[in-house]
N, C-alpha and C. Protein backbone atom coordinates (compact mmCIF):
# COMPACT_ATOMS: atom_id res chain seq x y z
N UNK A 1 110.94 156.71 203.97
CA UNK A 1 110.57 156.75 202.57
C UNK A 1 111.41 157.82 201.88
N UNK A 2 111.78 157.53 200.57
CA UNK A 2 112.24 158.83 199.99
C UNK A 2 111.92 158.97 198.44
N UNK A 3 111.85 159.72 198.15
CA UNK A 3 111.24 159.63 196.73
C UNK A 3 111.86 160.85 195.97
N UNK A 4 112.28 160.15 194.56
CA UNK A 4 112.44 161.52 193.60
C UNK A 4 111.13 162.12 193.05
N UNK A 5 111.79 163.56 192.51
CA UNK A 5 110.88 164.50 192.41
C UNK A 5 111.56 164.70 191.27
N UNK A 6 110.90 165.21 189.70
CA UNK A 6 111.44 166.34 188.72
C UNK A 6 110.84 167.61 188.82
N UNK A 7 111.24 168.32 189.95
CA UNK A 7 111.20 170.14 190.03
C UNK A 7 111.18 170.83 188.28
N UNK A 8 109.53 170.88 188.05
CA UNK A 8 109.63 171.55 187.13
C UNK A 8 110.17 173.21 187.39
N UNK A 9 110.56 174.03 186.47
CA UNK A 9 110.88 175.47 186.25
C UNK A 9 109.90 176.32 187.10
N UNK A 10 110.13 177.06 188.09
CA UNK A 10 108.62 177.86 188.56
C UNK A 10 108.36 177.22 189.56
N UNK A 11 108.45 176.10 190.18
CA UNK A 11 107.77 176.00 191.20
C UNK A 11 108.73 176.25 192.66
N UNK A 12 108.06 176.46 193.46
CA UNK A 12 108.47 176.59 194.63
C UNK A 12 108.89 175.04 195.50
N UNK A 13 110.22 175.00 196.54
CA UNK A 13 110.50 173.93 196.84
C UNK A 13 109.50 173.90 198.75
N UNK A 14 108.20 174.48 198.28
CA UNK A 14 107.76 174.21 199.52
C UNK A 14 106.61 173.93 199.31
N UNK A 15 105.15 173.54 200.55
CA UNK A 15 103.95 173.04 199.62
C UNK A 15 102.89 173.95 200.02
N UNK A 16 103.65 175.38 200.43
CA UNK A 16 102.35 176.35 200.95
C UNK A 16 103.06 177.54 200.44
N UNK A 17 102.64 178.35 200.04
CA UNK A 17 103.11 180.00 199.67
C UNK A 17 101.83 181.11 199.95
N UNK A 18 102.31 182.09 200.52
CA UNK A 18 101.39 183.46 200.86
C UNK A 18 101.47 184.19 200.25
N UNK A 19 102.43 184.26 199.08
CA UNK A 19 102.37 185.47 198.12
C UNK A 19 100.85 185.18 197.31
N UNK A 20 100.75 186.83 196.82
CA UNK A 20 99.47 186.92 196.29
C UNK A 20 100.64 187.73 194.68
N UNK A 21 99.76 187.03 193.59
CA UNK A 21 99.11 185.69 193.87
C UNK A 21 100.21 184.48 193.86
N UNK A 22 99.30 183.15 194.10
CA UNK A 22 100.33 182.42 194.94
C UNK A 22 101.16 181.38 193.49
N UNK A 23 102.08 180.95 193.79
CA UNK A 23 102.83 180.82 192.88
C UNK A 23 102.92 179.06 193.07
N UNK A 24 102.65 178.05 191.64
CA UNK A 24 102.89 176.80 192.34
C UNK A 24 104.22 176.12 193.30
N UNK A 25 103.74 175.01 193.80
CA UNK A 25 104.12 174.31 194.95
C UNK A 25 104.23 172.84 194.71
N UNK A 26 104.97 172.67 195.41
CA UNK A 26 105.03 170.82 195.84
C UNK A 26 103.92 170.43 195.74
N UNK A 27 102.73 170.93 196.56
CA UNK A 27 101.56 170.85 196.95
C UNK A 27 100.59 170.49 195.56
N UNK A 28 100.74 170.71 194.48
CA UNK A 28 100.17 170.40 193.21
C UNK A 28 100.84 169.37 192.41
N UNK A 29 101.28 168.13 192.92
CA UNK A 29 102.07 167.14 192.16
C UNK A 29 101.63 166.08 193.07
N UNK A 30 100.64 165.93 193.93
CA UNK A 30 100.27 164.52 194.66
C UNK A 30 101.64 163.73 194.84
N UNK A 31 102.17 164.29 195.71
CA UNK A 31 103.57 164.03 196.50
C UNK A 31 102.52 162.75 197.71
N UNK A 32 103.37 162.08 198.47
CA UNK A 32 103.07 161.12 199.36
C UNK A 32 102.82 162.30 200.43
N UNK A 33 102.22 161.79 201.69
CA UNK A 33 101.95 162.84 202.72
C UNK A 33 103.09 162.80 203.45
N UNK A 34 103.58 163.56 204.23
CA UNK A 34 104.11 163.26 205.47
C UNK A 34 106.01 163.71 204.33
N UNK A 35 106.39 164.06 203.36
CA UNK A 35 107.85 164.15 202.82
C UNK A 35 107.64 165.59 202.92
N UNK A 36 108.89 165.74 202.82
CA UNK A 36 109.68 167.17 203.03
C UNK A 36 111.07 167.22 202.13
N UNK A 37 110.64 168.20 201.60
CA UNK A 37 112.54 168.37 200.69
C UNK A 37 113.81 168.48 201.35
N UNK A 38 114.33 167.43 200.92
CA UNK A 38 116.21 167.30 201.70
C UNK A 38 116.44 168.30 200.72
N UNK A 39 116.80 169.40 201.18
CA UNK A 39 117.38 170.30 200.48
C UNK A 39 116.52 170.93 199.49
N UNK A 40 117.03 171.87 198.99
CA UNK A 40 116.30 172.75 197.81
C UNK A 40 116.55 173.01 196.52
N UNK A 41 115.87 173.19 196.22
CA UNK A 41 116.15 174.14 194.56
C UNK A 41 115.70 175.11 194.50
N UNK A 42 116.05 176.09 193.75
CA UNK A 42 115.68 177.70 193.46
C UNK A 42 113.81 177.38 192.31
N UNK A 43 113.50 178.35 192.55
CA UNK A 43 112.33 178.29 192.07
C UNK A 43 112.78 178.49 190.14
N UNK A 44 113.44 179.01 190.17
CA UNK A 44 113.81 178.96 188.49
C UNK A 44 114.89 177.70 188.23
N UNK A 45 115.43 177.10 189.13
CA UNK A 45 116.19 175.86 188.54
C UNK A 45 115.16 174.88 188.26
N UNK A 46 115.65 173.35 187.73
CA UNK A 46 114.99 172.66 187.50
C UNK A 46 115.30 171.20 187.99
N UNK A 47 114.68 169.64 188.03
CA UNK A 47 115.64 169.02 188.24
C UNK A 47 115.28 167.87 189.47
N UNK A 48 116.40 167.43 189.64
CA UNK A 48 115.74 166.04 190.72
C UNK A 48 116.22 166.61 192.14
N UNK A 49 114.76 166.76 192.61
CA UNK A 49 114.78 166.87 194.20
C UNK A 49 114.20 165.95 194.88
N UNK A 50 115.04 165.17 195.84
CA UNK A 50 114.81 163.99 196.78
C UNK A 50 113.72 164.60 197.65
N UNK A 51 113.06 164.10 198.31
CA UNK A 51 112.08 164.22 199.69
C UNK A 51 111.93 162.96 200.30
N UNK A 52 111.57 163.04 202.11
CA UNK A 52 111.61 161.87 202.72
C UNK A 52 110.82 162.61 203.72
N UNK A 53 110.65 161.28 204.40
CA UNK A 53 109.49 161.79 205.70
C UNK A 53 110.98 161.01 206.87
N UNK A 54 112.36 161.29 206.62
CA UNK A 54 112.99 160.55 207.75
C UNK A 54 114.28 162.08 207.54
N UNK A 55 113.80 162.23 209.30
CA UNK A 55 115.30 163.03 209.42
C UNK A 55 116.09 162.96 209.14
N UNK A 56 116.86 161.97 209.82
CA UNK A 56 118.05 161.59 209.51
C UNK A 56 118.66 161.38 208.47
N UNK A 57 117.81 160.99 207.36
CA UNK A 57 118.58 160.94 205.96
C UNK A 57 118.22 162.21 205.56
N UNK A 58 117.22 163.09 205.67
CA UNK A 58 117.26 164.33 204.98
C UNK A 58 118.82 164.75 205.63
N UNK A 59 119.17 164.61 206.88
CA UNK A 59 120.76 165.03 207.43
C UNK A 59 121.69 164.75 206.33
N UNK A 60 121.56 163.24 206.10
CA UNK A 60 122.77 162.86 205.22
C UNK A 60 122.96 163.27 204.41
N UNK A 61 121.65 163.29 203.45
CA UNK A 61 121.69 163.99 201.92
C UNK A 61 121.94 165.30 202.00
N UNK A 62 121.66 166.05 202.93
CA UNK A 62 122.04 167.51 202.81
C UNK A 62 123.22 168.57 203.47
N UNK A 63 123.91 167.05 204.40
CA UNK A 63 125.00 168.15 205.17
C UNK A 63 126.50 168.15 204.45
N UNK A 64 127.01 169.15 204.02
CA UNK A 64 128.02 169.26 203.66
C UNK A 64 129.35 168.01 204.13
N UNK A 65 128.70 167.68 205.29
CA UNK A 65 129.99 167.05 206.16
C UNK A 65 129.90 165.59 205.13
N UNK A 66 128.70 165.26 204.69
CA UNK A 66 128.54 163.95 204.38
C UNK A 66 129.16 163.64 202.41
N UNK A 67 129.32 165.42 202.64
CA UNK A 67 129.58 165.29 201.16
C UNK A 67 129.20 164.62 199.81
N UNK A 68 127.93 164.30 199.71
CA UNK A 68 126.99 163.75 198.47
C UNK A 68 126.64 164.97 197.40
N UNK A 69 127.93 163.95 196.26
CA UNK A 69 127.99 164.97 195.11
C UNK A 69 126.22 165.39 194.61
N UNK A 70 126.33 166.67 194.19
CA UNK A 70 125.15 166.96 193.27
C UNK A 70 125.64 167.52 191.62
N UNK A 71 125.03 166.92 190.82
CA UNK A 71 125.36 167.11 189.38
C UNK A 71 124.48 168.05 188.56
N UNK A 72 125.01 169.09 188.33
CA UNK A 72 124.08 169.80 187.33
C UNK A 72 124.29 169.88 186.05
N UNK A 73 123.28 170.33 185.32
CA UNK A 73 123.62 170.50 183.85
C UNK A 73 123.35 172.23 183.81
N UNK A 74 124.43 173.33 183.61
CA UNK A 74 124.20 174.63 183.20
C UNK A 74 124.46 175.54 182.03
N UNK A 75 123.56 175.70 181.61
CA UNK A 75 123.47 176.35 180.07
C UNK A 75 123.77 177.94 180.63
N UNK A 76 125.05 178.43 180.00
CA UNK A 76 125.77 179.97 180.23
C UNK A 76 126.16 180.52 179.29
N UNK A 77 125.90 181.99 179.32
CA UNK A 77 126.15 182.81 178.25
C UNK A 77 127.50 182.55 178.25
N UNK A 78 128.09 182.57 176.74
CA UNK A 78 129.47 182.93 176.59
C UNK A 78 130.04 182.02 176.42
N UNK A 79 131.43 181.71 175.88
CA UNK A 79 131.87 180.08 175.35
C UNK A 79 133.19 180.14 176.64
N UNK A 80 132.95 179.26 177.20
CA UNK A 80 133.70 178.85 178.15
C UNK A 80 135.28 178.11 177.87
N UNK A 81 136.04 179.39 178.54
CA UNK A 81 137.57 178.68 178.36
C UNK A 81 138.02 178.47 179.19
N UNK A 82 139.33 177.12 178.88
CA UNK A 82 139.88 176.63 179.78
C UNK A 82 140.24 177.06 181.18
N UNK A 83 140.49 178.58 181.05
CA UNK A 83 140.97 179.09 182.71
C UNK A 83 139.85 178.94 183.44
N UNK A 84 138.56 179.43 182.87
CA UNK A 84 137.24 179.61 183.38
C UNK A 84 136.71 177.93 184.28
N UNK A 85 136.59 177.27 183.38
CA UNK A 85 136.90 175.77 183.58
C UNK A 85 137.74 175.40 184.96
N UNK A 86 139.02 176.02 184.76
CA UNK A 86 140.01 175.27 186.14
C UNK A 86 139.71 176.72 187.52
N UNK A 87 139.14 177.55 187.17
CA UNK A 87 138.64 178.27 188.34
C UNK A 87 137.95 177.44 188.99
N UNK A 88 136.70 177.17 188.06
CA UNK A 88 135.40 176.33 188.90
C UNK A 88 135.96 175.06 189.38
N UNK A 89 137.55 174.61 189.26
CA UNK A 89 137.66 172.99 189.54
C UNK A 89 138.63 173.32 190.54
N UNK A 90 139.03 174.48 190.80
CA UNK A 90 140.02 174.45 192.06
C UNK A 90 139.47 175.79 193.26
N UNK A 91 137.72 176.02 192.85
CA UNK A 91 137.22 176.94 193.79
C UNK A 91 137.01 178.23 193.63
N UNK A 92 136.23 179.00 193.44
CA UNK A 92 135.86 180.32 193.72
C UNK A 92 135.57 181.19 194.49
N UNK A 93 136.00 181.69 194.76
CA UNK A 93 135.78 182.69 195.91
C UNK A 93 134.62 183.66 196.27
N UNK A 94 133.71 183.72 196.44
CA UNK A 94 132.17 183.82 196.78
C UNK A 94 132.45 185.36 197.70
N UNK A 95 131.44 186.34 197.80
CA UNK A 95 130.90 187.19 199.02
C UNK A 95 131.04 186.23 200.35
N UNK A 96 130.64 184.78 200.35
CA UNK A 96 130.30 184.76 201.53
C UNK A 96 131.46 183.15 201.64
N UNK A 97 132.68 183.81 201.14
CA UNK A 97 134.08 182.73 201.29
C UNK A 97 134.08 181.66 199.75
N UNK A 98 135.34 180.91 200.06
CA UNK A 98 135.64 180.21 198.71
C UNK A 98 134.87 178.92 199.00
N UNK A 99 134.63 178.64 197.47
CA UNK A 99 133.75 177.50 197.75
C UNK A 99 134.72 176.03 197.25
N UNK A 100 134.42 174.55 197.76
CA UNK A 100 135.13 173.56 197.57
C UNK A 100 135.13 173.68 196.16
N UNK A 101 136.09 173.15 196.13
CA UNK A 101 136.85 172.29 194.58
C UNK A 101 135.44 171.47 193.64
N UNK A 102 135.58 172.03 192.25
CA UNK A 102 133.97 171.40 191.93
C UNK A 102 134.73 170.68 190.21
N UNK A 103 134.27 169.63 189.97
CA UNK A 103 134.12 168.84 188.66
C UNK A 103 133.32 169.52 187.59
N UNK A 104 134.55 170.21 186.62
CA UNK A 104 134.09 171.26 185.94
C UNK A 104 133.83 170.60 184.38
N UNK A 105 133.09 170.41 182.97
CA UNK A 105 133.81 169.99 182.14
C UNK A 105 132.31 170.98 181.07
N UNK A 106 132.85 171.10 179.82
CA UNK A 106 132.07 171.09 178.85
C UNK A 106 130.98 170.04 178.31
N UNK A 107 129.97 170.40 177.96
CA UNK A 107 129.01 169.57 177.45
C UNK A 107 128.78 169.95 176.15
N UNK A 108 128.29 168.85 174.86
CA UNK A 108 127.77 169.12 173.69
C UNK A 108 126.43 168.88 174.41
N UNK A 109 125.37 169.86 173.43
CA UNK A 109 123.69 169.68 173.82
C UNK A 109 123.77 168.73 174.67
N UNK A 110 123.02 168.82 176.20
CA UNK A 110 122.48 167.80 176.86
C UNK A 110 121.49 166.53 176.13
N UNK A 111 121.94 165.04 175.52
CA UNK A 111 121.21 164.14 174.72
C UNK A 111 119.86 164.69 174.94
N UNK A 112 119.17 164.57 176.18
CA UNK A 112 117.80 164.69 176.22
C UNK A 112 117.57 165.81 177.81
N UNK A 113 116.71 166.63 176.87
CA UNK A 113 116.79 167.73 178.10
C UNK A 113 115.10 168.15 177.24
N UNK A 114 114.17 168.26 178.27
CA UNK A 114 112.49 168.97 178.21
C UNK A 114 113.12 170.15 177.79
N UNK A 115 111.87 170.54 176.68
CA UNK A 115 112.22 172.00 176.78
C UNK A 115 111.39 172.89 178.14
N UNK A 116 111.71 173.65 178.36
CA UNK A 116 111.84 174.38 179.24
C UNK A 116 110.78 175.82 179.20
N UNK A 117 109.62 175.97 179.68
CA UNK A 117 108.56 176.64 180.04
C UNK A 117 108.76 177.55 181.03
N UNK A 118 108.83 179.04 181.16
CA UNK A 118 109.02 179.52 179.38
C UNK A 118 110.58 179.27 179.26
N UNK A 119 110.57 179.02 177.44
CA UNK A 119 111.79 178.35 177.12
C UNK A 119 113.27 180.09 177.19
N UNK A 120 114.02 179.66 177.56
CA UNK A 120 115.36 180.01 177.42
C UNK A 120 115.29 181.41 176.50
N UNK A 121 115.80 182.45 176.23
CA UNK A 121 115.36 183.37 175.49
C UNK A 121 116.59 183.43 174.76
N UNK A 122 116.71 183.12 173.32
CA UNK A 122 117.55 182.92 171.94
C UNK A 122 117.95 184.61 171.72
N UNK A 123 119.19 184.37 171.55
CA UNK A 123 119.58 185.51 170.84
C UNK A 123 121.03 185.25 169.99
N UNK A 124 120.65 185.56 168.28
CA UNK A 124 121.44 185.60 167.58
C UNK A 124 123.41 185.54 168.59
N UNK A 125 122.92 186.92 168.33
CA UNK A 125 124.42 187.60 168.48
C UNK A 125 125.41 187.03 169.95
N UNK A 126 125.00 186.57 171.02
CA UNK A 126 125.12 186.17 172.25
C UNK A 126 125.27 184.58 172.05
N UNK A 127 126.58 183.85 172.54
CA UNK A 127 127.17 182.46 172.50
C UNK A 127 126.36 181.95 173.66
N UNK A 128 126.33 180.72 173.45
CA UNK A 128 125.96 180.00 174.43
C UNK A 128 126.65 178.32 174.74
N UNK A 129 126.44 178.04 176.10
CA UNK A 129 127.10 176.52 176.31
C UNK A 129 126.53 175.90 177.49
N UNK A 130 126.95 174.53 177.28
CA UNK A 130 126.75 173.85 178.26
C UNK A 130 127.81 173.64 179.12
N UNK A 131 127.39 173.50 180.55
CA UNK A 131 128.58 172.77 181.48
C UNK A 131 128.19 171.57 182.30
N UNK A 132 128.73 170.90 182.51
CA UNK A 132 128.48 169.90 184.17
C UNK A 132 129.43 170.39 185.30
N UNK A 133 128.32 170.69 185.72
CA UNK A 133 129.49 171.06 187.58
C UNK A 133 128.78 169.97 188.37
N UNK A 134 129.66 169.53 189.35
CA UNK A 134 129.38 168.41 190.53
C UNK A 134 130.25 169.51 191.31
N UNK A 135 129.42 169.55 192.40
CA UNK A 135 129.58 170.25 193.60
C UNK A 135 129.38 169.07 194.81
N UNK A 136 130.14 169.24 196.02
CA UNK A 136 129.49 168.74 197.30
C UNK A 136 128.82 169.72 198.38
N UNK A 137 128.88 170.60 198.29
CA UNK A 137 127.92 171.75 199.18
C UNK A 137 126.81 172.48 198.54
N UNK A 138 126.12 172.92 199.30
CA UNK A 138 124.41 173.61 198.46
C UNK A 138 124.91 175.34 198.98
N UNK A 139 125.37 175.94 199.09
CA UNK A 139 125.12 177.32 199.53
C UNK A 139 124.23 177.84 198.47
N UNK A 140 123.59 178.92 199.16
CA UNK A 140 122.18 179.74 198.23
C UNK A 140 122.76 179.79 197.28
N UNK A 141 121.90 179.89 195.16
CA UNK A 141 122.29 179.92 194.27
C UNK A 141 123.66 179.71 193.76
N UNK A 142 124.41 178.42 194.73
CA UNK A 142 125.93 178.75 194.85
C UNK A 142 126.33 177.93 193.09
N UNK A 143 125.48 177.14 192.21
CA UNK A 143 126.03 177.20 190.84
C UNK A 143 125.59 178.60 190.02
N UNK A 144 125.09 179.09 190.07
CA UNK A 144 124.90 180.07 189.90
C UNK A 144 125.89 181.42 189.92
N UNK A 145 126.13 181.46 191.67
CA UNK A 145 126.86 182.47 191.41
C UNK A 145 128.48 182.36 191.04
N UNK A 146 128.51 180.84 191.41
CA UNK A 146 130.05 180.28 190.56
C UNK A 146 130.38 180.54 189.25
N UNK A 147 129.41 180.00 188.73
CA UNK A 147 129.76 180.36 187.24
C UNK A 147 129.50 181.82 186.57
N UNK A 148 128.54 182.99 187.29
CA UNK A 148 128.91 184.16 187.26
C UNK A 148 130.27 184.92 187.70
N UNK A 149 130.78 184.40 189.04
CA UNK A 149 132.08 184.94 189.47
C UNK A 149 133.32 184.59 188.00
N UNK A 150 133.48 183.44 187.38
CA UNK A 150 133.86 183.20 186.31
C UNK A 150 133.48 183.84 184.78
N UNK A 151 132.56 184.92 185.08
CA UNK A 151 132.13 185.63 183.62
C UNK A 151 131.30 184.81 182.85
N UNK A 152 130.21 183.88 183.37
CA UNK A 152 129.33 182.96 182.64
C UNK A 152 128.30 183.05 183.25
N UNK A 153 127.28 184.00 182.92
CA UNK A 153 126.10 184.09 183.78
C UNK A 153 125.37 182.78 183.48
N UNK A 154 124.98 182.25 184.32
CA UNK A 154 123.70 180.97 183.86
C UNK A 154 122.55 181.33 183.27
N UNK A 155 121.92 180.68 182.55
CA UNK A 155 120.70 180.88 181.92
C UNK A 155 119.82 179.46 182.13
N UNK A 156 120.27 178.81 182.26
CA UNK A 156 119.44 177.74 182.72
C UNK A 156 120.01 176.44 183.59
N UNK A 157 119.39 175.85 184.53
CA UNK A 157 120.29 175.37 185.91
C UNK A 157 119.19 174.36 186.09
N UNK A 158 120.07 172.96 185.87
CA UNK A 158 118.96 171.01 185.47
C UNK A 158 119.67 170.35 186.82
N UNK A 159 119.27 170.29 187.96
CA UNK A 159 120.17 169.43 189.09
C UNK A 159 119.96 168.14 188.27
N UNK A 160 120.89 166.80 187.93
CA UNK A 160 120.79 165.93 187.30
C UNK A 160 120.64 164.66 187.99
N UNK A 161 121.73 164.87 189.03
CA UNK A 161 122.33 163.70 190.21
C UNK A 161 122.35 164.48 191.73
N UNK A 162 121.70 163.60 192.75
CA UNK A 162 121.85 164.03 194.24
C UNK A 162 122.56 162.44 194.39
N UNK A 163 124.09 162.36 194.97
CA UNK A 163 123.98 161.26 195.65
C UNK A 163 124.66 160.07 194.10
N UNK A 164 124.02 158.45 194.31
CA UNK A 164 123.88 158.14 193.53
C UNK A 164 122.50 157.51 192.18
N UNK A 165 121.69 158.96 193.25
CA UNK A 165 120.23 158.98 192.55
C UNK A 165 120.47 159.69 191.58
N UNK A 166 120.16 159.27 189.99
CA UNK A 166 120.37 160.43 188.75
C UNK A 166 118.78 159.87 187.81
N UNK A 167 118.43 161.40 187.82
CA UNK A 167 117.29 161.98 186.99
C UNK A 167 116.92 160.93 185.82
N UNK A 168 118.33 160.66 185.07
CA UNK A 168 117.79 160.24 183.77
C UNK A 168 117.79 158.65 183.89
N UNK A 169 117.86 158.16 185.21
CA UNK A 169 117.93 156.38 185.82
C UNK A 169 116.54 156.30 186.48
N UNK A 170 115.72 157.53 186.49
CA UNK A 170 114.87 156.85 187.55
C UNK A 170 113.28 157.04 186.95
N UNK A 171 113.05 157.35 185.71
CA UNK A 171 111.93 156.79 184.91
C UNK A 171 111.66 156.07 184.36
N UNK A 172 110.63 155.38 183.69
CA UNK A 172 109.98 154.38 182.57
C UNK A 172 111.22 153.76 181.91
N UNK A 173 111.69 152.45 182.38
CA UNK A 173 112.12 151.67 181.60
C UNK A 173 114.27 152.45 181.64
N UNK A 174 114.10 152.77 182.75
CA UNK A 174 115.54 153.19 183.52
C UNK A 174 115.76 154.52 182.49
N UNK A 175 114.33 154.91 182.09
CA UNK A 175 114.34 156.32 181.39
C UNK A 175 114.75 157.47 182.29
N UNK A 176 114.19 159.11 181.85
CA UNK A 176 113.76 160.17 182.39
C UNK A 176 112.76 160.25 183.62
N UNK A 177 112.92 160.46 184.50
CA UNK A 177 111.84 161.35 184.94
C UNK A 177 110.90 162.38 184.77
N UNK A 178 110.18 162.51 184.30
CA UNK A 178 109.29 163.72 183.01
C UNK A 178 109.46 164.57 184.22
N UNK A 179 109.14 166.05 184.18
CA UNK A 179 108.99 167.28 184.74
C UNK A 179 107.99 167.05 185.07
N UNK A 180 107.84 167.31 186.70
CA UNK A 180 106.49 167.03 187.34
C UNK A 180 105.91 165.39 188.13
N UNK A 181 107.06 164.69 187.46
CA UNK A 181 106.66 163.41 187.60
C UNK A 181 107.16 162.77 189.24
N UNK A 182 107.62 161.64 190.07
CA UNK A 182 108.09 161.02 191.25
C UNK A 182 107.70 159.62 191.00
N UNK A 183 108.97 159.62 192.14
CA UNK A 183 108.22 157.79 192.39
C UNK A 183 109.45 157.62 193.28
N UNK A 184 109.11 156.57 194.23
CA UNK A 184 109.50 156.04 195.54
C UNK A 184 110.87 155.20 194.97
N UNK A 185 111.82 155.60 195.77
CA UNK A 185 113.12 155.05 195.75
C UNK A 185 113.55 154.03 196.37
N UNK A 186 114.14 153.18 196.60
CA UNK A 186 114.74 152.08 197.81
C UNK A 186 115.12 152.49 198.78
């Protein structure tokens, strides 16, 4: 079985937590029994996370070797120029080594994007933008710290596409997926 998920903002990509106090979970979205997240998201990103109750495809979807693009949408301080752009498309060089070659481009406003709880924090004086990065590897916060190594801190991080599963194909009427929402895939 595998099923998408829209990872609202805040929650944790697991379905038990011990912090006090405890912070939501998988565990509060009446997920099917028996799935487990192929991979993760950061508790402040947002976005479509696959789950399955089958090893082997959690393997596929998540090993670098198999290379299944993931698409984000990232809103970053600062107006993004061209060099910045062909850094992220020919690799950055990370603390922990350079990372593959990633599909870098500008975005006008994402068409349809939830707002975001709590929303984004506005400030006059401080630029802001959109990007799409497609990456094929997950290293920890690795859009994140890409587009910081480039002088664009992120401010907000939408996984869009795992694969050729995308967020905005797999709701109501080949809609959205609402935040919070799932449903069983082929």
């Amino acid at each position: 079985m595998l099923v998408a998920f829209n990872k609202p903002y805040g929650v944790l990509c697991q379905f038990t937590d011990r912090s006090i106090p405890p912070r939501p979970t998988l565990a509060g979205f009446g997920l099917p029994p028996d799935v487990y997240p192929a991979g993760r998201l950061d508790h402040d990103s947002e976005g479509l996370l696959l789950l399955t109750d089958d090893g082997a495809l959690a393997h596929r979807l998540t090993d670098p070797r198999h290379k299944q693009p993931k698409a984000y949408w990232v809103q970053v301080e600062g107006e993004p120029r061209g060099e910045q752009l062909d850094v992220l498309r020919s690799g950055v060089t990370l603390n922990d080594g350079p990372t593959r070659p990633a599909q870098a481009r500008r975005l006008d406003q994402p068409p349809v994007l939830w707002p975001r709880d709590p929303p984004v924090r506005y400030r006059k004086t401080v630029l802001d933008a959109w990007l799409e990065l497609v990456i094929s590897e997950g290293r920890n916060r690795q859009v994140r710290r890409m587009t910081a190594a480039v002088g664009l801190p992120t401010l907000r991080l939408v996984r869009v596409a795992v694969g050729r599963h995308r967020l905005d194909a797999l709701g109501e009427a080949g809609g959205w997926l609402a935040p919070g929402q799932w449903r069983r895939l082929e």
